[in-house]
Protein backbone atom coordinates (compact mmCIF):
# COMPACT_ATOMS: atom_id res chain seq x y z
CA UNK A 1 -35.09 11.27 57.66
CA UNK A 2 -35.76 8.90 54.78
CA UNK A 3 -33.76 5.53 55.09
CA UNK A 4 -31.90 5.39 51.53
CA UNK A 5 -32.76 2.74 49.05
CA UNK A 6 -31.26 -0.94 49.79
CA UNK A 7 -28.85 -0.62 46.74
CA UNK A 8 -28.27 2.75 47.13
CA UNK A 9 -27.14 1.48 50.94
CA UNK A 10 -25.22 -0.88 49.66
CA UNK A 11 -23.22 0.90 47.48
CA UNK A 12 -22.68 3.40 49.71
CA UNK A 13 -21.13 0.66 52.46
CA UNK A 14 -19.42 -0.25 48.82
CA UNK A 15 -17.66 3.04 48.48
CA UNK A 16 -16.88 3.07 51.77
CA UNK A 17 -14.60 0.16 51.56
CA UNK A 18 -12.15 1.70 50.10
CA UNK A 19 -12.62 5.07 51.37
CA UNK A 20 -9.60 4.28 53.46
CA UNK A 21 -6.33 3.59 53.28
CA UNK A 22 -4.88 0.34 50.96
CA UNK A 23 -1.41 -0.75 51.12
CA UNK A 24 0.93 -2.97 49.80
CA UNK A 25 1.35 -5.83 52.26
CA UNK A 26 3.91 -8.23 50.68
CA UNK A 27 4.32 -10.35 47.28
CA UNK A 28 4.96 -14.07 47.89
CA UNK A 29 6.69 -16.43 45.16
CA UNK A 30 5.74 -18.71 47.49
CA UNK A 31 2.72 -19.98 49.76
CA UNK A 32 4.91 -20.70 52.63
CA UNK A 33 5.78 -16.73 53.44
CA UNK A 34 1.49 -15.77 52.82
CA UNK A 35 0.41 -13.99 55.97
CA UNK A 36 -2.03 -15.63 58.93
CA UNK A 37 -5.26 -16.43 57.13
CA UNK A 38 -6.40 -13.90 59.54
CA UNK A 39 -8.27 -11.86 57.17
CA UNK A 40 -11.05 -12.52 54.46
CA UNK A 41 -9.57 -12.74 50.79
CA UNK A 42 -10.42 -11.59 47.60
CA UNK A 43 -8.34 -12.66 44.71
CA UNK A 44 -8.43 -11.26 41.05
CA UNK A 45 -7.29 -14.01 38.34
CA UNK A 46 -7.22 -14.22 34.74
CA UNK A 47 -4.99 -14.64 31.51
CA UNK A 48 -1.90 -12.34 30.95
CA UNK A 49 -2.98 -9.37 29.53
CA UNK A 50 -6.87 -9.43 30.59
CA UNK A 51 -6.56 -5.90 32.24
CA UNK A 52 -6.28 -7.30 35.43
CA UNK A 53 -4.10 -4.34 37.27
CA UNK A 54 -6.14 -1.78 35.59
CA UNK A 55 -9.10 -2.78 36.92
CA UNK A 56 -8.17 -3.52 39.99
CA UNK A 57 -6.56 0.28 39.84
CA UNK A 58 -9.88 1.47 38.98
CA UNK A 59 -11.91 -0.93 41.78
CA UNK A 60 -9.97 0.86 44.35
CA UNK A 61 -9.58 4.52 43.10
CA UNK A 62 -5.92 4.43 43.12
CA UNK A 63 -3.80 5.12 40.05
CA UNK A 64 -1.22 3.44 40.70
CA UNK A 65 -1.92 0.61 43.35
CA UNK A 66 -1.01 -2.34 40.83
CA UNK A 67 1.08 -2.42 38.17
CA UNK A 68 -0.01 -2.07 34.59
CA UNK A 69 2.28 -2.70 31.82
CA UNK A 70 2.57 -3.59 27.94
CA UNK A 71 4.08 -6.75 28.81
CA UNK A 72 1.56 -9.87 29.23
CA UNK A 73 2.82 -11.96 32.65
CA UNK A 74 4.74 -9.59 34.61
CA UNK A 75 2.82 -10.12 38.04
CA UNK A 76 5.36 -12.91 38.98
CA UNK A 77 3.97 -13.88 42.24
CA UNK A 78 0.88 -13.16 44.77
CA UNK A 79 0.56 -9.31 45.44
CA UNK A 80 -1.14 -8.88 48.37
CA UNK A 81 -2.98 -5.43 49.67
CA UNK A 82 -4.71 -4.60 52.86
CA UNK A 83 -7.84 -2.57 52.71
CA UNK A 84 -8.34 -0.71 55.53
CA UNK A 85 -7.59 0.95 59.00
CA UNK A 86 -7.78 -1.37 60.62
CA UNK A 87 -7.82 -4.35 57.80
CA UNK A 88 -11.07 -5.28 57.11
CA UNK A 89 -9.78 -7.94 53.65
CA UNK A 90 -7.05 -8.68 51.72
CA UNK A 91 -7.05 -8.08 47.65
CA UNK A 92 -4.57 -10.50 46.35
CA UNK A 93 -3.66 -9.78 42.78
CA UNK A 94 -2.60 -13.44 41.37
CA UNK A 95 -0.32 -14.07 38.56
CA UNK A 96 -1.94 -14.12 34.99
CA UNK A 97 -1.65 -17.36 33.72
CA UNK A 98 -1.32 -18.60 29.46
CA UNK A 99 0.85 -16.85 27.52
CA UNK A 100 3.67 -14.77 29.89
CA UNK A 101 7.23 -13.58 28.44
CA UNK A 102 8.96 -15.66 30.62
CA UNK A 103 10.90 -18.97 30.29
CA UNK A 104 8.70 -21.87 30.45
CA UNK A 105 9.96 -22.87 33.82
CA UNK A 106 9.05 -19.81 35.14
CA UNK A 107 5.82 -20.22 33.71
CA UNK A 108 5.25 -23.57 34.94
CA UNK A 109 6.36 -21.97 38.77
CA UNK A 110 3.30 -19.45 38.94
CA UNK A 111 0.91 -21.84 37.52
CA UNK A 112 1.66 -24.08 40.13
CA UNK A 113 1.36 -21.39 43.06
CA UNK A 114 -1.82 -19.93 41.27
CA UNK A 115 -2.97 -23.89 41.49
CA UNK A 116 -1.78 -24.16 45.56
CA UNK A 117 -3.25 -21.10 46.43
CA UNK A 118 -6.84 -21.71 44.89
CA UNK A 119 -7.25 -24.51 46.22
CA UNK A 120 -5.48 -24.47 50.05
CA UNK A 121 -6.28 -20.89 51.36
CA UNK A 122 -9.11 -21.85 53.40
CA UNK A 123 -9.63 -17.86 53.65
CA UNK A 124 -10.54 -16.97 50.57
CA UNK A 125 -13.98 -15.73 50.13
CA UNK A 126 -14.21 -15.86 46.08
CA UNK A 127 -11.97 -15.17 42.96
CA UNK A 128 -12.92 -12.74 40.23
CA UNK A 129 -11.66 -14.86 37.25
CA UNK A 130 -11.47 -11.80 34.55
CA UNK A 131 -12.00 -12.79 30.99
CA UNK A 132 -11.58 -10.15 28.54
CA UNK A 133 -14.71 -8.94 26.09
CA UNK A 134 -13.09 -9.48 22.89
CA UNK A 135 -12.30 -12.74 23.18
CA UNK A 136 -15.26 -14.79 25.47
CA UNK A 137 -13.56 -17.81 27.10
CA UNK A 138 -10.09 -19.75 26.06
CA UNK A 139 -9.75 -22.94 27.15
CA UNK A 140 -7.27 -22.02 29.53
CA UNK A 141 -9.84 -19.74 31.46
CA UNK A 142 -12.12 -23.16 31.31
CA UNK A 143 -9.21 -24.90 33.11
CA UNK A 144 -9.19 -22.30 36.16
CA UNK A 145 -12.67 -22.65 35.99
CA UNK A 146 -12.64 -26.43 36.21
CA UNK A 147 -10.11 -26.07 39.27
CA UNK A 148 -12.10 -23.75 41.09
CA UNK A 149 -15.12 -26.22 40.84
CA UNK A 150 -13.28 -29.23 41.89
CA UNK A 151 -11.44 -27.41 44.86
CA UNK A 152 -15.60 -26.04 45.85
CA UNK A 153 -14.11 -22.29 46.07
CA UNK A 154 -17.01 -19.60 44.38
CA UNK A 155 -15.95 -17.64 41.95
CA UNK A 156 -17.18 -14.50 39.66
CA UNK A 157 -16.65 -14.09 36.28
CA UNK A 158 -16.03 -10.59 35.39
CA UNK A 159 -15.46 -9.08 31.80
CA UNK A 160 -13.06 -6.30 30.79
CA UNK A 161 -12.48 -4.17 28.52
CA UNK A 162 -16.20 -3.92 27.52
CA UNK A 163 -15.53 -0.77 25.66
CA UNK A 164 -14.24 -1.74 22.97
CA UNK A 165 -16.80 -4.13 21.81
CA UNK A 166 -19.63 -3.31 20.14
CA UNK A 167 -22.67 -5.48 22.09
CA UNK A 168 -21.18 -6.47 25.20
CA UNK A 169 -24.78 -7.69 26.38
CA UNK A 170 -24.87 -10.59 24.04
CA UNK A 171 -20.96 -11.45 25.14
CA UNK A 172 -22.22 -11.45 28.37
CA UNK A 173 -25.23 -13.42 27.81
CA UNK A 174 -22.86 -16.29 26.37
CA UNK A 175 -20.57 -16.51 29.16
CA UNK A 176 -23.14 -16.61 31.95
CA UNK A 177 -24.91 -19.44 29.60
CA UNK A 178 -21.66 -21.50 30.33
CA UNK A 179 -21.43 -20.24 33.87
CA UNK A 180 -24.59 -21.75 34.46
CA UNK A 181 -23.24 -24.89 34.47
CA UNK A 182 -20.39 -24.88 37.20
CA UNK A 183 -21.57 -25.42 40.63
CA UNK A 184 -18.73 -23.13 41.88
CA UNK A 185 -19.47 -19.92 39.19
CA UNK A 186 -21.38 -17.51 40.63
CA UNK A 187 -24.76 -16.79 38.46
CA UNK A 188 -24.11 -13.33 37.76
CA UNK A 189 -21.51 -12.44 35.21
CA UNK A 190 -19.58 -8.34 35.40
CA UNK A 191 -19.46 -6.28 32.55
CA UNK A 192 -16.56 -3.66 32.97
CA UNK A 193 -14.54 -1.25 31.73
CA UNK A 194 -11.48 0.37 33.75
CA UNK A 195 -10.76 2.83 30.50
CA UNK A 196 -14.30 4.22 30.72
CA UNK A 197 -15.44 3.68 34.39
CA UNK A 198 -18.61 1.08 32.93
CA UNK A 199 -19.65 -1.73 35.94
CA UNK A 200 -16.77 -0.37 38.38
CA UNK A 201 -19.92 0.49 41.03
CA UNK A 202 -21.04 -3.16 40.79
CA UNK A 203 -18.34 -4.81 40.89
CA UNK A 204 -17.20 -2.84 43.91
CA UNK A 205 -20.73 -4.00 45.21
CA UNK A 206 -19.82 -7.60 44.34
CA UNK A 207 -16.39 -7.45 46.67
CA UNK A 208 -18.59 -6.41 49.73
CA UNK A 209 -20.80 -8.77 49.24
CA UNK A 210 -18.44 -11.63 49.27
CA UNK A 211 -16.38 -10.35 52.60
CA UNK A 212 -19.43 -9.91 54.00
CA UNK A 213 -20.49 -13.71 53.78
């Protein structure tokens, strides 16, 4: 028999990931209740209202496995899911950071556990720092990004929401240009969609690649 393709292996192993179960393993306000760094992690960042539970909804197949809502900032704390029987990774779905409904000293809490964990979880493999299409990068997505690089930990920059702008090529073109130019950013920049399905293949290519380094 015919050996498949390399990608089309790949994104078969891809699939396969999260063929199995996922569950909810805990949320923690705080880094001093995180589990064993025991398992490769993957952790999806980016501003309040990016689309960051949808795609990760859509990454895994499950409808409901984060929390989507109306309301920008209301992922308070780390979520943390196991993929797997047994585990193979972690997804941890961070707190969104600029604008959240929340009292500024709330705020202020999340950013600083966002900050803590990026930098002191010598486990995680890479962060997907989402940025959506309409918009390009804010400055506050250029902080993150300047964090990322100074605490060496690779990241992926992944747009969303690609459906509802009309040449998502050239938005994509511009934020890899500025990519380019962090040693942490990894040189390839996502173009997806959750609403419409668009990149979910690749980016789910993307995840086994990094827990596979």
């Amino acid at each position: 028999m015919t050996a498949a393709p390399p990608r089309e292996a790949a994104e078969a192993a891809a699939r396969k990931l999260f063929a199995g179960p996922i569950a909810f393993e805990l949320g923690a306000p705080r880094l001093d209740i995180l589990p064993a760094d025991d398992l490769p992690e993957l952790a999806f960042a980016g501003r309040s209202n990016v689309g960051k539970s949808s795609l990760l909804n859509a990454l895994t197949g499950r409808t409901g496995l984060a929390r989507t809502s109306n309301t920008p900032g209301r992922t308070q704390e780390l979520n943390l899911f196991l993929v797997g029987d047994p585990p193979a990774f972690r997804l941890v779905d961070m707190p969104g950071y600029g604008y959240a409904a929340a009292p500024k000293e709330v705020v202020k809490r999340w950013t600083r556990l966002v900050g803590d964990y990026l930098s002191g979880r010598p486990n995680l493999r890479r962060v997907l720092l989402l940025v959506d299409s309409r918009h390009g990068l804010k400055p506050t997505d250029r902080e993150v990004m300047a964090l990322l690089d100074r605490a060496a930990v690779s990241y992926q920059l992944v747009l969303t929401k690609t459906d509802k702008v009309k040449d998502a090529a050239t938005v994509a073109t511009r934020v890899a240009a500025e990519a380019r130019a962090h040693p942490a950013a990894h040189p390839d920049v996502l173009a997806t969609s959750a609403a419409k399905g668009h990149g979910v293949a690749g980016l789910r290519l993307a995840v086994h690649a990094a827990i596979a380094t």
